[in-house]
Protein backbone atom coordinates (compact mmCIF):
# COMPACT_ATOMS: atom_id res chain seq x y z
CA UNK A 1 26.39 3.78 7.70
CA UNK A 2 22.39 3.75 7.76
CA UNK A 3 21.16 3.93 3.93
CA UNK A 4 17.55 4.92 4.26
CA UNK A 5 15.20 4.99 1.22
CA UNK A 6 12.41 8.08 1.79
CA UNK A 7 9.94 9.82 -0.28
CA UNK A 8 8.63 12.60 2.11
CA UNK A 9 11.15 12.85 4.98
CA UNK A 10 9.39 13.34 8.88
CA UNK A 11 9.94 16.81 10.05
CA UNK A 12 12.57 15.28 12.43
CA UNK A 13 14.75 13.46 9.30
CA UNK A 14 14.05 16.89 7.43
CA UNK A 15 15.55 18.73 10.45
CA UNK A 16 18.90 16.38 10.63
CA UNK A 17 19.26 16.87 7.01
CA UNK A 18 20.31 20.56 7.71
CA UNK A 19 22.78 19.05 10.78
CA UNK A 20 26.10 17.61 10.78
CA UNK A 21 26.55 14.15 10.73
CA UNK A 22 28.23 12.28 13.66
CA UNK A 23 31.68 11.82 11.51
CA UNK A 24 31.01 14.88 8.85
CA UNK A 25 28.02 16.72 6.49
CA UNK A 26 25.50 14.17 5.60
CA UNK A 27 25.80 13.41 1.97
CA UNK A 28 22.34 12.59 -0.16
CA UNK A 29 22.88 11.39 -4.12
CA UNK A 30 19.63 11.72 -6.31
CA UNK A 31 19.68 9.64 -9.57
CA UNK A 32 17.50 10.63 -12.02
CA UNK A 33 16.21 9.78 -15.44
CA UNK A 34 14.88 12.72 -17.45
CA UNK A 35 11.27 12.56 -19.74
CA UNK A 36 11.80 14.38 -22.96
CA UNK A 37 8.74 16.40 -21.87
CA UNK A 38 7.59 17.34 -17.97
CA UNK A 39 4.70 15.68 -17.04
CA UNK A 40 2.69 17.14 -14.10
CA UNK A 41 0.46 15.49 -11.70
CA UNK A 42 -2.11 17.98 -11.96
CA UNK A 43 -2.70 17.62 -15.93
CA UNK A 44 -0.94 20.93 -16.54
CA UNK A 45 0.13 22.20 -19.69
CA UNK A 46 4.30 22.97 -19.96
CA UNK A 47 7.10 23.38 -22.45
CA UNK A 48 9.54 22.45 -20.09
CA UNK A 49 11.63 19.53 -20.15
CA UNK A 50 11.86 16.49 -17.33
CA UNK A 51 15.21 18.43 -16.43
CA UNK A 52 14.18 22.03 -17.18
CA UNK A 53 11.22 20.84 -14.02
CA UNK A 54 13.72 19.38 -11.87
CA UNK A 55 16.02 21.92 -11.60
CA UNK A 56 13.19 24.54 -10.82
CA UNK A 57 11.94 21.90 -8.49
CA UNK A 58 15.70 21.71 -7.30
CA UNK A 59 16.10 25.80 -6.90
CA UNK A 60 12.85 25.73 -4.72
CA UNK A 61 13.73 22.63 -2.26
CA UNK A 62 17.74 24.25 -1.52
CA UNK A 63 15.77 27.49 -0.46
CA UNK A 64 13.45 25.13 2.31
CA UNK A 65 15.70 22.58 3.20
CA UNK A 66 19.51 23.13 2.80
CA UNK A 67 21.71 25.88 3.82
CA UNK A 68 24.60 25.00 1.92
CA UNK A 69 23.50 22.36 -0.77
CA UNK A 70 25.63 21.84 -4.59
CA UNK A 71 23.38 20.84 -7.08
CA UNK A 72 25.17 19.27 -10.28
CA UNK A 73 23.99 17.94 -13.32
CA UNK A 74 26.01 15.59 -15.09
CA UNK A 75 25.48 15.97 -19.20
């Protein structure tokens, strides 16, 4: 198995990630820790949770990247 550890994927890793594996679907596990509060980059002023952002960050990426990806958040 190759683990690899990527913030921004090449297009070509970005492309396989949509591909089968060579023994199945490729897999990919995010863990995440949660702020109380989303806190943007760009300074800008939300109510929105650390979660509340990730899962609109999470509804966005499925559309670009995955055609059949199961997003599930453990409470």
């Amino acid at each position: 198995m190759i683990v690899t550890n990527e913030l921004m994927p090449s297009e070509k890793q970005a492309k396989l990630l949509g591909e089968t594996g060579p023994t199945g679907p490729v897999f990919m596990i995010n863990l995440v820790k949660f702020k109380e509060k989303a806190i943007y980059e760009d300074r800008r002023d939300t109510n929105l949770t650390g979660k509340e952002a990730y899962r609109l960050y999470g509804q966005d990426v499925t559309q670009v990247q995955c055609r059949s990806c199961f997003w599930y958040t453990y409470h």
